[in-house]
C-alpha atoms as a PDB file:
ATOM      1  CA  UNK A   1      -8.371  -1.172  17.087  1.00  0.00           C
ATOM      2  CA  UNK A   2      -6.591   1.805  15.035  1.00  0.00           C
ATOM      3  CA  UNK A   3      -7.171   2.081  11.082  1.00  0.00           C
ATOM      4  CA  UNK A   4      -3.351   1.527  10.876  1.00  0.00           C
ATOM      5  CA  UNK A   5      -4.418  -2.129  12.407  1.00  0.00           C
ATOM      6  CA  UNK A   6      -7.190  -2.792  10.726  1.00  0.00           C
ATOM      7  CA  UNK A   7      -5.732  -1.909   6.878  1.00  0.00           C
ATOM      8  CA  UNK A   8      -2.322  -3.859   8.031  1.00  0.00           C
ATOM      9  CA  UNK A   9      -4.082  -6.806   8.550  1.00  0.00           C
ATOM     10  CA  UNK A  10      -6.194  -6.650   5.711  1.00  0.00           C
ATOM     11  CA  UNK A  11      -3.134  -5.641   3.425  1.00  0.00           C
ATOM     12  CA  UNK A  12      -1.308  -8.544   5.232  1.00  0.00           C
ATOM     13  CA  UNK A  13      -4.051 -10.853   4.694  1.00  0.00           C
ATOM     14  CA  UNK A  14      -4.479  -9.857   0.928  1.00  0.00           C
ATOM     15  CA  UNK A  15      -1.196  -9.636   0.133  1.00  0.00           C
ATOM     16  CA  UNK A  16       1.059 -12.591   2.294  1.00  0.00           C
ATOM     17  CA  UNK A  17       3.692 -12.691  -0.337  1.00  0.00           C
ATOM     18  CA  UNK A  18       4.973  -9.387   0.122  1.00  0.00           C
ATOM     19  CA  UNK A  19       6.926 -10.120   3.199  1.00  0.00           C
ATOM     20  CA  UNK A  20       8.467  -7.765   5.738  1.00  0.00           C
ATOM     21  CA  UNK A  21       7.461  -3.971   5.201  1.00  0.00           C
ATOM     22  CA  UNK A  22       6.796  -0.953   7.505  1.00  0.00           C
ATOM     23  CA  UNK A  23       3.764   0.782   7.138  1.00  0.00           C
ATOM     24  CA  UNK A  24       3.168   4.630   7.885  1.00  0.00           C
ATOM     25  CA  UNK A  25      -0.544   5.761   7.818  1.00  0.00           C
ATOM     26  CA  UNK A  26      -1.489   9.870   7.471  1.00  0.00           C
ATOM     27  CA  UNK A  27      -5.077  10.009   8.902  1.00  0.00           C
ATOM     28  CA  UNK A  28      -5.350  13.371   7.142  1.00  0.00           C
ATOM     29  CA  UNK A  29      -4.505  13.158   3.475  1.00  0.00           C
ATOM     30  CA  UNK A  30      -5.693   9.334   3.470  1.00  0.00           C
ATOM     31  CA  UNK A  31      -2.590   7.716   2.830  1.00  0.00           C
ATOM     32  CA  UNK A  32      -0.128   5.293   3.432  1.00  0.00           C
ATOM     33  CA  UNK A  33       3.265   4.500   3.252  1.00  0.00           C
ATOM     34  CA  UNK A  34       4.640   1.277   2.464  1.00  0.00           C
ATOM     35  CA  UNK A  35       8.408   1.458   3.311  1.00  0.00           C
ATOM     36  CA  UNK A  36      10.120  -1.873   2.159  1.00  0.00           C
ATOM     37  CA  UNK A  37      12.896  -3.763   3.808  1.00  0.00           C
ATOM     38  CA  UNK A  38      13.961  -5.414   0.537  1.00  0.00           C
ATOM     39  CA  UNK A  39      14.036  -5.560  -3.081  1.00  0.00           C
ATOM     40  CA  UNK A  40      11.919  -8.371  -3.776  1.00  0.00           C
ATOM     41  CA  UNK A  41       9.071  -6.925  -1.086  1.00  0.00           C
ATOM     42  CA  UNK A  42       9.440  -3.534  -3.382  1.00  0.00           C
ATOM     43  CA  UNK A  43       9.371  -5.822  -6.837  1.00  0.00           C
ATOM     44  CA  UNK A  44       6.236  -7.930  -5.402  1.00  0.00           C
ATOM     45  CA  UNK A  45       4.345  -4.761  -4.159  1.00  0.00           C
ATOM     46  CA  UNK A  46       4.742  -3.208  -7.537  1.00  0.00           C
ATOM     47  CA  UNK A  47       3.417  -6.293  -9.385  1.00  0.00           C
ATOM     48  CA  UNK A  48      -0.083  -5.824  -7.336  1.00  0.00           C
ATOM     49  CA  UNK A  49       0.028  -2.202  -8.064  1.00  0.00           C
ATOM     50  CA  UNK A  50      -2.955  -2.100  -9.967  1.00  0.00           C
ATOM     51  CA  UNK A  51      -4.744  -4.522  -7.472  1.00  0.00           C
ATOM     52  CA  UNK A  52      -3.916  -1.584  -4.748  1.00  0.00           C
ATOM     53  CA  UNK A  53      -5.233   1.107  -7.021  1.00  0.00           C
ATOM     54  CA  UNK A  54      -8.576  -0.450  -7.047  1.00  0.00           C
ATOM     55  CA  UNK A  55      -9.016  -1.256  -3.153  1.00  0.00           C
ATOM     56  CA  UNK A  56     -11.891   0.529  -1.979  1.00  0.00           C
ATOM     57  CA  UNK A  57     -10.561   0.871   1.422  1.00  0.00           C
ATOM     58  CA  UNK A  58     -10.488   4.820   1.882  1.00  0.00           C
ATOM     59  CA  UNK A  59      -7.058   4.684   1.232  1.00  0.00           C
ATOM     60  CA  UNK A  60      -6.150   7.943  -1.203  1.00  0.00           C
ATOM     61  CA  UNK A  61      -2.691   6.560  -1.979  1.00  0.00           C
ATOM     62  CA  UNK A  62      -0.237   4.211  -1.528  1.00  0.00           C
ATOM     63  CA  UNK A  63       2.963   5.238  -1.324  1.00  0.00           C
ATOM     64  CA  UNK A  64       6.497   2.705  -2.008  1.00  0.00           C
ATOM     65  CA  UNK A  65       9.828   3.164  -0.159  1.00  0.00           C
ATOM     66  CA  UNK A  66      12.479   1.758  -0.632  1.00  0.00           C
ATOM     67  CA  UNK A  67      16.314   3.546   0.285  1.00  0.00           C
ATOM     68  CA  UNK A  68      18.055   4.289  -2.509  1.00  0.00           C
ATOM     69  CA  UNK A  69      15.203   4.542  -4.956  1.00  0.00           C
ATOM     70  CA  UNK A  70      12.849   6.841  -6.185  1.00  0.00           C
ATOM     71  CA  UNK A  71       9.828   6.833  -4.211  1.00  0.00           C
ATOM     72  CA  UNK A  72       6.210   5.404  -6.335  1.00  0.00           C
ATOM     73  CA  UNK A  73       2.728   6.555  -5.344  1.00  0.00           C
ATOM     74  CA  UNK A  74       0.446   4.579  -6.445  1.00  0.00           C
ATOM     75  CA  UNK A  75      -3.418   6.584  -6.479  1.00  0.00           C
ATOM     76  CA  UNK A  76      -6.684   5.107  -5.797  1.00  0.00           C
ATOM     77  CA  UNK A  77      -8.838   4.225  -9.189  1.00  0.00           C
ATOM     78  CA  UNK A  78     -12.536   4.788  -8.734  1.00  0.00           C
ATOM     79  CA  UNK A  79     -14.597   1.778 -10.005  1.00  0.00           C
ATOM     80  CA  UNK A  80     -17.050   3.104 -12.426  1.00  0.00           C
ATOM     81  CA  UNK A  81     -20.797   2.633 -11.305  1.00  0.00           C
ATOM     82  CA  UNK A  82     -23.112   1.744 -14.245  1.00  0.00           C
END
């Protein structure tokens, strides 16, 4: 199984509501780009943005697509260990 698999299932498991989306992964720089097929997949993506920020996943970025519209990266947040 490819990383691509294994975080699209995870994201798709985590996140069912978002719908339809492409996802591009660049094994390199760690991230991954979330190109969205409609508005409302874009508009419920960005309402878990902070819940992406904080997956530990090895995941660097996330970055949202949609034509027309600026693209949004969204960075990985480090949980702070006591």
């Amino acid at each position: 199984m490819s990383v691509i698999q294994v975080v699209s299932q995870y994201l798709a498991y985590k996140f069912p509501w978002w719908g339809v989306c492409h996802l591009k992964f660049d094994l390199i720089q760690k991230n991954i780009s979330i190109h969205c097929l409609t508005p409302e997949c874009r508009a419920a993506i960005l309402r878990d943005a902070e819940g992406l920020a904080y997956l530990d996943i090895g995941i660097e970025k996330f970055v949202i697509v949609y034509p027309g519209y600026s693209d949004i990266t969204i960075p990985h947040i480090p949980r702070k260990t006591a």
